[in-house]
PDB file of N, CA and C in Angstrom:
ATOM      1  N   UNK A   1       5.946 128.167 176.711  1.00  0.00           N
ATOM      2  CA  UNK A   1       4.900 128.901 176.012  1.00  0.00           C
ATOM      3  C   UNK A   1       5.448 130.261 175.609  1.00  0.00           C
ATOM      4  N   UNK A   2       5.233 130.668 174.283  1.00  0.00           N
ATOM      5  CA  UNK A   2       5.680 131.694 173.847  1.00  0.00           C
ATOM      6  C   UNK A   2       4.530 133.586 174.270  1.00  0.00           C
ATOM      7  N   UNK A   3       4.942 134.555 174.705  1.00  0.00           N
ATOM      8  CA  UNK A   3       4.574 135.533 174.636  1.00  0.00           C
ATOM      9  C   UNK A   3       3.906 135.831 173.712  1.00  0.00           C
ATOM     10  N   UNK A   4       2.837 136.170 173.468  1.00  0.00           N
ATOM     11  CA  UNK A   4       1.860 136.540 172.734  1.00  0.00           C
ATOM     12  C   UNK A   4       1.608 138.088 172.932  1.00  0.00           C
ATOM     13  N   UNK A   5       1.653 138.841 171.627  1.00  0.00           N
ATOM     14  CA  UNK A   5       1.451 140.139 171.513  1.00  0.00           C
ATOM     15  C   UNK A   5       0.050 141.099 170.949  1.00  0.00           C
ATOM     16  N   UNK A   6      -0.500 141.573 171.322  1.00  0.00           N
ATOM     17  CA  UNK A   6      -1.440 142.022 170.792  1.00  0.00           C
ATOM     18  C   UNK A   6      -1.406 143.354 169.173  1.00  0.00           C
ATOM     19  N   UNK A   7      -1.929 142.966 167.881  1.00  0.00           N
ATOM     20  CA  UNK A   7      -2.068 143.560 167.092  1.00  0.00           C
ATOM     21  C   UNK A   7      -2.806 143.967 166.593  1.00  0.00           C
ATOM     22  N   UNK A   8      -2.820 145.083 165.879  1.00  0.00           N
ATOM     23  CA  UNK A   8      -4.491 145.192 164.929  1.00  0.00           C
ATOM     24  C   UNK A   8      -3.672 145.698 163.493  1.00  0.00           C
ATOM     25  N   UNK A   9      -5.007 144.853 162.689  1.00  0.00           N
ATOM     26  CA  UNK A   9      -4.688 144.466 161.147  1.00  0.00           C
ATOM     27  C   UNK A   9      -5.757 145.900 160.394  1.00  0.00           C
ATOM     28  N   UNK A  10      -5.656 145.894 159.393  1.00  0.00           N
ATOM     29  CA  UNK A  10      -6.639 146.197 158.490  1.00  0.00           C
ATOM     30  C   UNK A  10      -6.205 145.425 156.815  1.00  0.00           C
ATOM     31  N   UNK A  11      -7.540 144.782 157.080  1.00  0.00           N
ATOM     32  CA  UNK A  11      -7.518 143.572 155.829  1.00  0.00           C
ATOM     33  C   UNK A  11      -8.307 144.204 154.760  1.00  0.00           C
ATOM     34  N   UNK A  12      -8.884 143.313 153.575  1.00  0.00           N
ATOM     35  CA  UNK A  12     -10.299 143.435 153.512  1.00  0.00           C
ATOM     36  C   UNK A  12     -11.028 142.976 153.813  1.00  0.00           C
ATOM     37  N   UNK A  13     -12.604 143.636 153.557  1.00  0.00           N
ATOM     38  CA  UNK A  13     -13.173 142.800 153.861  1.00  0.00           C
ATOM     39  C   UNK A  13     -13.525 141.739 154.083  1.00  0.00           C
ATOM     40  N   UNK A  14     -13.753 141.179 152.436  1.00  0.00           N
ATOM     41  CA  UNK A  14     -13.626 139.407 152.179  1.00  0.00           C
ATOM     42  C   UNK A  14     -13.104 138.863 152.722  1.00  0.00           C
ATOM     43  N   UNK A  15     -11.598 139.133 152.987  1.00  0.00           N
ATOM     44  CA  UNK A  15     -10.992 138.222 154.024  1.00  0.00           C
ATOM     45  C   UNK A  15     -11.203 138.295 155.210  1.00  0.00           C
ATOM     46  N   UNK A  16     -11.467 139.650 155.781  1.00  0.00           N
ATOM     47  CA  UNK A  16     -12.260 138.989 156.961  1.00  0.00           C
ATOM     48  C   UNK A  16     -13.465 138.354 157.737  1.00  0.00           C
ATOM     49  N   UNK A  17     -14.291 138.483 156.668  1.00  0.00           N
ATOM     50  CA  UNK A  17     -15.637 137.444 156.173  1.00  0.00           C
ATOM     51  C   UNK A  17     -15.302 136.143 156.025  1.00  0.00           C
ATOM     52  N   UNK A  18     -14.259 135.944 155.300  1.00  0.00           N
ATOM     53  CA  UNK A  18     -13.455 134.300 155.036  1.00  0.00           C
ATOM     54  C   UNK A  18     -12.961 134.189 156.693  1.00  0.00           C
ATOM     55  N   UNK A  19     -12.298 135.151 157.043  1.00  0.00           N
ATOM     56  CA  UNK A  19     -12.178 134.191 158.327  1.00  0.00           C
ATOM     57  C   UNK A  19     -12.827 133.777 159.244  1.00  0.00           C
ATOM     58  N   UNK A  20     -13.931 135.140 159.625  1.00  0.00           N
ATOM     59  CA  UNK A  20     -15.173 134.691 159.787  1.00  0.00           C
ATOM     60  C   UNK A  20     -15.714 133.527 160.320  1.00  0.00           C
ATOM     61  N   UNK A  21     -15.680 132.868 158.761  1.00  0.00           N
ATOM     62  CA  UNK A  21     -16.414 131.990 158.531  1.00  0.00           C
ATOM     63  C   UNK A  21     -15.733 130.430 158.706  1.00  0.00           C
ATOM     64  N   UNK A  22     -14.029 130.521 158.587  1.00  0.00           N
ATOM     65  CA  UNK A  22     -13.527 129.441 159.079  1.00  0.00           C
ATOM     66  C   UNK A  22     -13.901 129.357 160.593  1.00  0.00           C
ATOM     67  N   UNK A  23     -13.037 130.649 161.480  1.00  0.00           N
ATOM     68  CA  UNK A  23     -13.418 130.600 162.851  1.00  0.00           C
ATOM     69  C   UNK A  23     -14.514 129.803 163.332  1.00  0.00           C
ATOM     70  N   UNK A  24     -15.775 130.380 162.655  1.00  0.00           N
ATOM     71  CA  UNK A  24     -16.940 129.271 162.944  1.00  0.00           C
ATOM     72  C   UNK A  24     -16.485 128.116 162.262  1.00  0.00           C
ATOM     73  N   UNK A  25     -16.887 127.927 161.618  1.00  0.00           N
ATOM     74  CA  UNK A  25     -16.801 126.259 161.049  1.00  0.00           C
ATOM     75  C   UNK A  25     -15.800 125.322 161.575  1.00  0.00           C
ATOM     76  N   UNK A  26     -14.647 125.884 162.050  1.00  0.00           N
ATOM     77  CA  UNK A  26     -13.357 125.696 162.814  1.00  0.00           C
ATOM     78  C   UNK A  26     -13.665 125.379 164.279  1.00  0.00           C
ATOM     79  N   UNK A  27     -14.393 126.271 164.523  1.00  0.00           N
ATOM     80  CA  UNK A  27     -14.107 126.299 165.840  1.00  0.00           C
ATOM     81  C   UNK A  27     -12.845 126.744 166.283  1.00  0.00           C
ATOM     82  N   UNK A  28     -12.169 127.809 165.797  1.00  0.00           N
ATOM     83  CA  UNK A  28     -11.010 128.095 165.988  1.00  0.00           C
ATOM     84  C   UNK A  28     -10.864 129.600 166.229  1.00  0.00           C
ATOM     85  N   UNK A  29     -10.278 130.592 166.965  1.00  0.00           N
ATOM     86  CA  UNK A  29     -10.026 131.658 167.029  1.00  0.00           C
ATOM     87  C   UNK A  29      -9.791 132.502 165.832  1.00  0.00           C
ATOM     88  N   UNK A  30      -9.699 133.491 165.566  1.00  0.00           N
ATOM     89  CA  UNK A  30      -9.705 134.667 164.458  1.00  0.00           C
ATOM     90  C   UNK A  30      -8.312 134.929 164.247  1.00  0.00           C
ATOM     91  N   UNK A  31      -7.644 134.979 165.428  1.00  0.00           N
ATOM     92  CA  UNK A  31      -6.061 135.495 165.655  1.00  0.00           C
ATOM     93  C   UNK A  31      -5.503 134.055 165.115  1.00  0.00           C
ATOM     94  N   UNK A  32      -5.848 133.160 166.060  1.00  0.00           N
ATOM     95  CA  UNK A  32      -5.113 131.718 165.267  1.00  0.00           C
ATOM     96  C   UNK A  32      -5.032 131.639 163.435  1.00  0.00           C
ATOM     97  N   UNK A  33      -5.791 132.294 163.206  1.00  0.00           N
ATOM     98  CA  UNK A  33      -6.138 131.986 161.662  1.00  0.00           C
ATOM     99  C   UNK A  33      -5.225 132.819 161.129  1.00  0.00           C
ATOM    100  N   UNK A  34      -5.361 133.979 162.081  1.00  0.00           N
ATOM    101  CA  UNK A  34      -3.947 134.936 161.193  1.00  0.00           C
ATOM    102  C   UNK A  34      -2.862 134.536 161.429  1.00  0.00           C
ATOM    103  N   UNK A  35      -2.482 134.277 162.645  1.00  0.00           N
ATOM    104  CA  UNK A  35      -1.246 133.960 162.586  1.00  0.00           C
ATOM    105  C   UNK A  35      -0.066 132.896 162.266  1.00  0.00           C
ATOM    106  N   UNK A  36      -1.330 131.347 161.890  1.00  0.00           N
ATOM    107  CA  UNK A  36      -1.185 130.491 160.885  1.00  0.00           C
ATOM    108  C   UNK A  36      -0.727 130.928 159.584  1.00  0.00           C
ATOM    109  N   UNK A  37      -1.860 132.299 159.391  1.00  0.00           N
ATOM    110  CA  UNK A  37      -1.064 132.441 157.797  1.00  0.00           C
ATOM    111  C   UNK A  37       0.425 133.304 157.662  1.00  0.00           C
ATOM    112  N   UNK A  38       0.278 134.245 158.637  1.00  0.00           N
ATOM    113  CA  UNK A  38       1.651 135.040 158.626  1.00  0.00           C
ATOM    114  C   UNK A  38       2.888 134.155 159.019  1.00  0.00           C
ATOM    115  N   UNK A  39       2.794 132.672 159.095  1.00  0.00           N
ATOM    116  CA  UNK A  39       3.517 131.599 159.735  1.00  0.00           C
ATOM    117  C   UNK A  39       3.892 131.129 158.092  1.00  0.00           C
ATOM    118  N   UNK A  40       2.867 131.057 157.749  1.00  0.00           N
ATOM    119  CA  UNK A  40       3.072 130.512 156.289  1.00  0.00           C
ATOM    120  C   UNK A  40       3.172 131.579 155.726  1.00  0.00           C
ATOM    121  N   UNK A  41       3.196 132.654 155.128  1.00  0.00           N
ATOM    122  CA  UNK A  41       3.738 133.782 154.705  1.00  0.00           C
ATOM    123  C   UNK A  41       5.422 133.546 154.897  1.00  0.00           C
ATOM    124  N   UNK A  42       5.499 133.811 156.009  1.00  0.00           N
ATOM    125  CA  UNK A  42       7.063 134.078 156.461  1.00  0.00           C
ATOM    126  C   UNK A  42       8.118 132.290 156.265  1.00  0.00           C
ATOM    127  N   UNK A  43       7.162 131.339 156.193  1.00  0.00           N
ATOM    128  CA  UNK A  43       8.285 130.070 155.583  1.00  0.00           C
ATOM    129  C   UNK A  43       8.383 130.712 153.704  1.00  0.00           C
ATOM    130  N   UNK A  44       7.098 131.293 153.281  1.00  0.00           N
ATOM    131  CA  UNK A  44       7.430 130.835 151.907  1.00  0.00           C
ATOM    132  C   UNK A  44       8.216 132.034 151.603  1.00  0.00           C
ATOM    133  N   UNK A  45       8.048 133.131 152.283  1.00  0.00           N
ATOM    134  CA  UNK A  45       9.564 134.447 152.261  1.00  0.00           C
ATOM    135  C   UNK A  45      10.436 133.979 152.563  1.00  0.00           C
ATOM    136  N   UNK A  46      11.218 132.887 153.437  1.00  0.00           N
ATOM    137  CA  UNK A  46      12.324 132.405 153.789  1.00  0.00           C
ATOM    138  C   UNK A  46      12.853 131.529 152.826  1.00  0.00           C
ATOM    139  N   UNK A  47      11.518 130.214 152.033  1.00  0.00           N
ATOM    140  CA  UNK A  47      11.861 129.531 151.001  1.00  0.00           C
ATOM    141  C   UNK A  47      12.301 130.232 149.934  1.00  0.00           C
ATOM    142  N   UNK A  48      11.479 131.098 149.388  1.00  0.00           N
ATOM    143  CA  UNK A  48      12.210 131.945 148.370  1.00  0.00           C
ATOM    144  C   UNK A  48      13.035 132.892 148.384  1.00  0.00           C
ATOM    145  N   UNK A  49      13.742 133.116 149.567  1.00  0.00           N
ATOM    146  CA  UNK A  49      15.165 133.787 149.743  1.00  0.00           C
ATOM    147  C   UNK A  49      15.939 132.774 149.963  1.00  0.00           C
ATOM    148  N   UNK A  50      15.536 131.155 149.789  1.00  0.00           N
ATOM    149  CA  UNK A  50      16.524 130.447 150.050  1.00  0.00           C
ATOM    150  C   UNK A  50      17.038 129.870 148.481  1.00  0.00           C
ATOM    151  N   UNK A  51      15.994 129.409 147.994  1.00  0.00           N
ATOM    152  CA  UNK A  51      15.876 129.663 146.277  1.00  0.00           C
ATOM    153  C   UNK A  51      16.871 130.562 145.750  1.00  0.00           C
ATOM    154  N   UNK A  52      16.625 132.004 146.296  1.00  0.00           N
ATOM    155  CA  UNK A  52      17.112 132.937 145.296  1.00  0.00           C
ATOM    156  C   UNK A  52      18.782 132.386 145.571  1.00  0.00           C
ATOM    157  N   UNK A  53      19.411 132.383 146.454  1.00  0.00           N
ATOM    158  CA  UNK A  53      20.543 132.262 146.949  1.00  0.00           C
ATOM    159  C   UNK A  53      21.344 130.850 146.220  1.00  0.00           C
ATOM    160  N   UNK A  54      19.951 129.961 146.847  1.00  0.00           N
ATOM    161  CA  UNK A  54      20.926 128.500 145.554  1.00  0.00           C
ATOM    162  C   UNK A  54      20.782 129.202 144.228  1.00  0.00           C
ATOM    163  N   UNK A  55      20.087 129.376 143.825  1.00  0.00           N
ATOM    164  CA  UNK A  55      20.463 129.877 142.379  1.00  0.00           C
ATOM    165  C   UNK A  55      21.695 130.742 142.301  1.00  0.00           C
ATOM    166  N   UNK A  56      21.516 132.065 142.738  1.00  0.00           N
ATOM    167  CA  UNK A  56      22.917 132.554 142.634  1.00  0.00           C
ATOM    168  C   UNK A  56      24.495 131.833 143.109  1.00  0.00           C
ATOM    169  N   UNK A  57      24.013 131.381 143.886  1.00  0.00           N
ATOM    170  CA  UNK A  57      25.357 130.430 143.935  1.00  0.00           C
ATOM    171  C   UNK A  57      25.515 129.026 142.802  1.00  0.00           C
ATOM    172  N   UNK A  58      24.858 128.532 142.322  1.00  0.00           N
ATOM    173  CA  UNK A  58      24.870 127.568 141.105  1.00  0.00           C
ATOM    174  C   UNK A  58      25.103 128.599 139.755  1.00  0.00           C
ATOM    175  N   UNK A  59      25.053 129.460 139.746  1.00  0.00           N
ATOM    176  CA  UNK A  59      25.503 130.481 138.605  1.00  0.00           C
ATOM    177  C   UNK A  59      27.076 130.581 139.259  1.00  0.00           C
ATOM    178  N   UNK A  60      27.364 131.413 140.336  1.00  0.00           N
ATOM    179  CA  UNK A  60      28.959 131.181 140.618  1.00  0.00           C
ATOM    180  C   UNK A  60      29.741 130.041 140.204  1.00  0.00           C
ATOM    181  N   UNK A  61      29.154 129.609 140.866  1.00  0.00           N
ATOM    182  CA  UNK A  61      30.161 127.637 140.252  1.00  0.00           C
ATOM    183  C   UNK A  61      30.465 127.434 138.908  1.00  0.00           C
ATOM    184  N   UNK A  62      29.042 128.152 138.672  1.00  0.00           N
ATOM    185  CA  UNK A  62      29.409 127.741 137.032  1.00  0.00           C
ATOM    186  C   UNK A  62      30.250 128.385 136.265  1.00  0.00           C
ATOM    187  N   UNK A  63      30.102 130.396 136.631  1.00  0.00           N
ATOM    188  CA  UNK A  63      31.244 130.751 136.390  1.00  0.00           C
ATOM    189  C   UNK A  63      32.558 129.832 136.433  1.00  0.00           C
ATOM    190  N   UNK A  64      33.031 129.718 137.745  1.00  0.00           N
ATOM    191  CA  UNK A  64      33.743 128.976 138.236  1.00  0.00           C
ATOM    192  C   UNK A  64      34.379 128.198 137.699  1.00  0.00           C
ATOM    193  N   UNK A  65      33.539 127.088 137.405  1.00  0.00           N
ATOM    194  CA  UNK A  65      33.631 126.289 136.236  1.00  0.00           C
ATOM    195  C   UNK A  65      34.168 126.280 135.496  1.00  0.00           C
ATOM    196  N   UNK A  66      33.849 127.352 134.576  1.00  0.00           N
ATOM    197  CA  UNK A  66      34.246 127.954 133.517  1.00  0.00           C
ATOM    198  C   UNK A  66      35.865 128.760 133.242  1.00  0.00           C
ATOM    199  N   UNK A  67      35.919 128.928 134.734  1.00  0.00           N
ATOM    200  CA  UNK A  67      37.474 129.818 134.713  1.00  0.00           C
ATOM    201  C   UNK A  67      38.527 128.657 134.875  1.00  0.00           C
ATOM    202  N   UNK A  68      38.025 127.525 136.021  1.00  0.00           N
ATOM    203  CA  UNK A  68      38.745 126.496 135.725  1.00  0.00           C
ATOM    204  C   UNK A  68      38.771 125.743 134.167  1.00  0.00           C
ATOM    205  N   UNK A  69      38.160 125.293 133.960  1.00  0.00           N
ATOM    206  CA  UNK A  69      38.309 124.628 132.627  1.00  0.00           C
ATOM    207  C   UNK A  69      39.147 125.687 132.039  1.00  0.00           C
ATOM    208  N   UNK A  70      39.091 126.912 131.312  1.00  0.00           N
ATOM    209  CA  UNK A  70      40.094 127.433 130.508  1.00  0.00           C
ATOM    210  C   UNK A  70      41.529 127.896 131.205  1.00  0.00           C
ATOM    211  N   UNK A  71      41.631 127.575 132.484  1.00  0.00           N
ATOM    212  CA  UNK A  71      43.010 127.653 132.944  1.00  0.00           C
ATOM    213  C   UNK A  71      44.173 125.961 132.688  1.00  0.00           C
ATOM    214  N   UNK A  72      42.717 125.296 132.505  1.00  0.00           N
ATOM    215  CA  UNK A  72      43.038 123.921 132.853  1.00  0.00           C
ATOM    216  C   UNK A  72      43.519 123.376 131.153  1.00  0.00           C
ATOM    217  N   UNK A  73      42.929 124.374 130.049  1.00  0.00           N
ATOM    218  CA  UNK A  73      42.966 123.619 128.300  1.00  0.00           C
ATOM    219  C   UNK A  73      44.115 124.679 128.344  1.00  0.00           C
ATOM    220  N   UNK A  74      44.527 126.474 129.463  1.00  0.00           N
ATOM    221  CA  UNK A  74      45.770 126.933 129.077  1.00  0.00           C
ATOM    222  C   UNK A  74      46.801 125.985 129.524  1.00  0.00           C
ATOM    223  N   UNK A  75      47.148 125.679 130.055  1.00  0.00           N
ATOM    224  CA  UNK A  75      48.197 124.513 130.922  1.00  0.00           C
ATOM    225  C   UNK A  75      48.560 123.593 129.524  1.00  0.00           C
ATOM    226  N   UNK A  76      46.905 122.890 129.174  1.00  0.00           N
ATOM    227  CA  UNK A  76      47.233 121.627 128.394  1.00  0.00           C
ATOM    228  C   UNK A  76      47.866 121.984 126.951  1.00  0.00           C
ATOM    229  N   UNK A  77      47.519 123.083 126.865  1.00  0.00           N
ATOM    230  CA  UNK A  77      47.709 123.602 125.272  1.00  0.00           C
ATOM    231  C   UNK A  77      49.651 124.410 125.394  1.00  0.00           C
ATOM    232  N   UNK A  78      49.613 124.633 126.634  1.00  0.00           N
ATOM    233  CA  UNK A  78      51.290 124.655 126.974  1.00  0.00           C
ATOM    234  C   UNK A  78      52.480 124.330 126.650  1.00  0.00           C
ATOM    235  N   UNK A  79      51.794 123.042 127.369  1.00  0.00           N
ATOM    236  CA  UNK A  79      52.459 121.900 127.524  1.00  0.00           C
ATOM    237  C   UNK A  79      52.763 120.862 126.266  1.00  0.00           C
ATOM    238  N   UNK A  80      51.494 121.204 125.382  1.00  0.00           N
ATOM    239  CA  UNK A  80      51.761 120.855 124.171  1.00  0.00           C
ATOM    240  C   UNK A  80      52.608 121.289 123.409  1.00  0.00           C
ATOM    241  N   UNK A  81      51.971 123.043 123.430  1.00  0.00           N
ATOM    242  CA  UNK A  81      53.292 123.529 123.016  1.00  0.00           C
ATOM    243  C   UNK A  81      54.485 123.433 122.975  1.00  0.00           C
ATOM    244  N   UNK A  82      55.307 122.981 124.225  1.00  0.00           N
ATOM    245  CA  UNK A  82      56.375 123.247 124.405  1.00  0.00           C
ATOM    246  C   UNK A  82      57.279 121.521 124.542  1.00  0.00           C
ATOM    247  N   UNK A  83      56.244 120.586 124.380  1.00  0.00           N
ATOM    248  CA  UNK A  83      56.326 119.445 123.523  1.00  0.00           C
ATOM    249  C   UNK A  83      56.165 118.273 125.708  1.00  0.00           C
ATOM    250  N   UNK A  84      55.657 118.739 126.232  1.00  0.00           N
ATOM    251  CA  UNK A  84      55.560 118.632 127.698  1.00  0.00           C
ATOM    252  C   UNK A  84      54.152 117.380 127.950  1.00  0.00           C
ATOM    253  N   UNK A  85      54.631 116.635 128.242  1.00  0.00           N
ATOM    254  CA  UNK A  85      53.432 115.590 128.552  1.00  0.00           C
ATOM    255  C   UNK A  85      52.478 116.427 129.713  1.00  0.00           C
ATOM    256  N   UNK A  86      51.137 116.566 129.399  1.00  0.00           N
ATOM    257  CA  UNK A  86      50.823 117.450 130.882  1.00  0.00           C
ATOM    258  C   UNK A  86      50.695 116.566 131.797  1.00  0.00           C
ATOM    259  N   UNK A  87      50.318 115.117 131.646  1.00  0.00           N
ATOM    260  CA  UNK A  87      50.127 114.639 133.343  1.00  0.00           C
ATOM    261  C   UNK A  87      51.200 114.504 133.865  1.00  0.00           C
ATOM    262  N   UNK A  88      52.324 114.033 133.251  1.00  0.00           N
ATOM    263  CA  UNK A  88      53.626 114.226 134.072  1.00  0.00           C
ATOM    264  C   UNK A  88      54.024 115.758 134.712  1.00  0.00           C
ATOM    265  N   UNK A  89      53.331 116.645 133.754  1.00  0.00           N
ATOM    266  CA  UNK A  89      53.984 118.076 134.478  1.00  0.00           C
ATOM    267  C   UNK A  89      53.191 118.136 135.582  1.00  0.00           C
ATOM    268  N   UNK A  90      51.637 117.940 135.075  1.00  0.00           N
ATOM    269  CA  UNK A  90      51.182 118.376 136.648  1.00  0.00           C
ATOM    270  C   UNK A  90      51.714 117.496 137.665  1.00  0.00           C
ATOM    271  N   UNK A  91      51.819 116.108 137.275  1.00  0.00           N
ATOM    272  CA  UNK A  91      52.446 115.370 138.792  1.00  0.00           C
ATOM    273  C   UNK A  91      53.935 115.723 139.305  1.00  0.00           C
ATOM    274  N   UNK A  92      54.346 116.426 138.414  1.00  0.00           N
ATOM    275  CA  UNK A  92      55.916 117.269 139.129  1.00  0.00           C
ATOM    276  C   UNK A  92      55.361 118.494 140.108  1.00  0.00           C
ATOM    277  N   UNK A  93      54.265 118.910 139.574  1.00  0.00           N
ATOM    278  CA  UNK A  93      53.927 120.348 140.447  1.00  0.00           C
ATOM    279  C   UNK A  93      53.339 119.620 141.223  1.00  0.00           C
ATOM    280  N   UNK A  94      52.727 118.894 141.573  1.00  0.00           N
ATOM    281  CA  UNK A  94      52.213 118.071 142.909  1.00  0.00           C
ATOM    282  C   UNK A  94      53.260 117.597 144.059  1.00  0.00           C
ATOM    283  N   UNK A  95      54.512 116.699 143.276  1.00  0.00           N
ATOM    284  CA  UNK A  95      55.288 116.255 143.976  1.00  0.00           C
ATOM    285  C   UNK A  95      56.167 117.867 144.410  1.00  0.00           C
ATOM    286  N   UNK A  96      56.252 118.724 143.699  1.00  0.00           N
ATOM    287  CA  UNK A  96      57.318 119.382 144.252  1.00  0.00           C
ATOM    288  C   UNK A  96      56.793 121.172 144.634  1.00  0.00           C
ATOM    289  N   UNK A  97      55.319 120.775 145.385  1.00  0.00           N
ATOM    290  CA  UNK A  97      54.609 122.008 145.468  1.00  0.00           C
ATOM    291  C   UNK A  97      55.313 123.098 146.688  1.00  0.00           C
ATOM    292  N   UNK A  98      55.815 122.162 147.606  1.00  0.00           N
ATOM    293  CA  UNK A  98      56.582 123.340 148.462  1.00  0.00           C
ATOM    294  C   UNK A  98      57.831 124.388 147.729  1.00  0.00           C
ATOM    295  N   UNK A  99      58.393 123.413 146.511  1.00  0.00           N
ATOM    296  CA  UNK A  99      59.465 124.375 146.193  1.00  0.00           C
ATOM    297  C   UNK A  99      58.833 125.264 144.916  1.00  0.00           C
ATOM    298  N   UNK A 100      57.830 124.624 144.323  1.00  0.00           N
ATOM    299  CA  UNK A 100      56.598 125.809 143.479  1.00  0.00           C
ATOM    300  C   UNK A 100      56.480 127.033 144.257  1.00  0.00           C
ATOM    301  N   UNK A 101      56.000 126.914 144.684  1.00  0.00           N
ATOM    302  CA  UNK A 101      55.634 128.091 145.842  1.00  0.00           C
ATOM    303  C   UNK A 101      56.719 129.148 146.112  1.00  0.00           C
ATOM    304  N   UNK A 102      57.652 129.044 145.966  1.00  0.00           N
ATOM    305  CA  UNK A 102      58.869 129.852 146.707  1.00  0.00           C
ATOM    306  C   UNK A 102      59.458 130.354 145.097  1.00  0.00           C
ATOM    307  N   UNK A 103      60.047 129.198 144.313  1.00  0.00           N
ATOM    308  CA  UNK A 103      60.055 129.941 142.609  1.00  0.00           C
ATOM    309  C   UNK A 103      59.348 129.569 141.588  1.00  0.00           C
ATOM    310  N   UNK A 104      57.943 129.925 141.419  1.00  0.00           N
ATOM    311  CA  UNK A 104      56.920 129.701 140.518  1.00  0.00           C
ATOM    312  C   UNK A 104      57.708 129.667 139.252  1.00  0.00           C
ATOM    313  N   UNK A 105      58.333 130.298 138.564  1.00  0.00           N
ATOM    314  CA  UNK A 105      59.140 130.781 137.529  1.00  0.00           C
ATOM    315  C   UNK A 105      59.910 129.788 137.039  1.00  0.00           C
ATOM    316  N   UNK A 106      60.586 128.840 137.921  1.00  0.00           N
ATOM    317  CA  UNK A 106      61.245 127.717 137.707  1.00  0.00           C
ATOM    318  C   UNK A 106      60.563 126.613 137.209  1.00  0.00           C
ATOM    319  N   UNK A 107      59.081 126.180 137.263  1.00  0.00           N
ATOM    320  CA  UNK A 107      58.706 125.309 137.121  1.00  0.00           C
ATOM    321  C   UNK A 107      57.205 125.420 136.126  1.00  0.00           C
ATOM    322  N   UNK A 108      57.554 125.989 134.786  1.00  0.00           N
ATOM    323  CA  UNK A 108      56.921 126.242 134.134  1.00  0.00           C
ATOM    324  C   UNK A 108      57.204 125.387 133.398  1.00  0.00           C
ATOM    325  N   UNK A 109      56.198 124.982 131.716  1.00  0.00           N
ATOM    326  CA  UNK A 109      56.351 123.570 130.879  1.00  0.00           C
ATOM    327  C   UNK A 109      57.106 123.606 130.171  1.00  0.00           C
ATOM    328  N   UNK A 110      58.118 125.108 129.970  1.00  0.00           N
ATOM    329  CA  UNK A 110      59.188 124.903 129.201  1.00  0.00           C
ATOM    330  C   UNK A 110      60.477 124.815 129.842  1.00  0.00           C
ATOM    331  N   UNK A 111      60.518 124.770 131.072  1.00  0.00           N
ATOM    332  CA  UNK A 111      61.768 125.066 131.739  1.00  0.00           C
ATOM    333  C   UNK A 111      61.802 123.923 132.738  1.00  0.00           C
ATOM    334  N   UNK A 112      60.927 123.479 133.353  1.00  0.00           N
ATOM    335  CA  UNK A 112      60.308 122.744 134.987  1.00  0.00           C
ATOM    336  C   UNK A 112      61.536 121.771 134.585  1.00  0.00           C
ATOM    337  N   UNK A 113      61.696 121.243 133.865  1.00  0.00           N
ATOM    338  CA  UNK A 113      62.759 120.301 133.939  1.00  0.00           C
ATOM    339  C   UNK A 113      64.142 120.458 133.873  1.00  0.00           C
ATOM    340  N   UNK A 114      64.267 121.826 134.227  1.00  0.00           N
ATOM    341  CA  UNK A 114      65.746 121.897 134.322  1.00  0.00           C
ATOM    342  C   UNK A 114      65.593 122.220 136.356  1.00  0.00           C
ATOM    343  N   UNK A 115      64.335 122.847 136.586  1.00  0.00           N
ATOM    344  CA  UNK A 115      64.814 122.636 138.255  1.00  0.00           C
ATOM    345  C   UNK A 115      64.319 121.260 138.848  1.00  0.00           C
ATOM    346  N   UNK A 116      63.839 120.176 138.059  1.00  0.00           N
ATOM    347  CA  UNK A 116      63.865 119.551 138.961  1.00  0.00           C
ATOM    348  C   UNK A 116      64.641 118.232 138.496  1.00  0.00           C
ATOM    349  N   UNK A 117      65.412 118.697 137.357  1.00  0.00           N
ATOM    350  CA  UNK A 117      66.759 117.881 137.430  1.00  0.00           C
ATOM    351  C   UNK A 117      67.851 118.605 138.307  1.00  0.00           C
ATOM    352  N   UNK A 118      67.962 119.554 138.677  1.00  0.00           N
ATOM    353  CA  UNK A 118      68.949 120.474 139.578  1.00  0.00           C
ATOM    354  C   UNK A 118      68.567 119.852 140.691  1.00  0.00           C
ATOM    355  N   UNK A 119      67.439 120.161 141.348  1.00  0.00           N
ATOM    356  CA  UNK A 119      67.335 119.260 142.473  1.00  0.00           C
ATOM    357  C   UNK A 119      67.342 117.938 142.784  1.00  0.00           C
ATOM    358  N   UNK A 120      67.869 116.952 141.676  1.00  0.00           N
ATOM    359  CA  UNK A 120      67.808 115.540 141.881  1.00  0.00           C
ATOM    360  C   UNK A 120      69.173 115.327 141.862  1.00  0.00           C
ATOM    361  N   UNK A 121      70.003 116.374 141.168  1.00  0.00           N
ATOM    362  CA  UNK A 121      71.590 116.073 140.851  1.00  0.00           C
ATOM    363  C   UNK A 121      72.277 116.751 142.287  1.00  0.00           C
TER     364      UNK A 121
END
């Protein structure tokens, strides 16, 4: 059983005439009635800080989104350029991501194939 605290409100009237009048008809306490609603008050403050948050995060992503895709048409438009099949390039940077890592520089769409014919010879 939870601790129960004693408070005092100032409402308006009406509403406390409305409760009033549930209490009776209820058969239910005055305090119960409030604190039912400050129960429901405080889910639908929690729902709509939970709202606000998916939303802002479904806007990130989408940013997101967005930064991927144009990193992803710079690559493809590269690779074109430089006359580079891209799925083969990206599956060289897959297969050979530990040595990416150490010389990024080497394995770009105009060059990648001279280090990873060096490393096969």
């Amino acid at each position: 059983m939870s601790t129960k605290i004693k408070v005092s409100l100032t409402i308006d009237e009406e509403v406390y005439e409305a409760i009033e009048r549930a209490s009776e008809a209820q058969k239910i306490a005055r305090s119960r009635i409030a604190e039912d609603a400050l129960k429901l008050w405080l889910k639908k403050e929690t729902e709509s800080l939970m709202a606000k948050g998916y939303e802002e995060m479904a806007e990130e992503e989408e940013r997101m989104a967005k930064v991927a895709f144009e990193a992803q048409r710079e690559i493809l438009h590269t690779c074109k350029l430089n006359g580079v099949n891209p799925l083969l390039f990206l599956t060289m940077l897959q297969k050979h991501k530990s040595r990416l890592f150490k010389k990024p520089q080497n394995y770009m769409p105009w060059n990648y194939h001279l280090a990873t014919h060096s490393e096969e010879g």
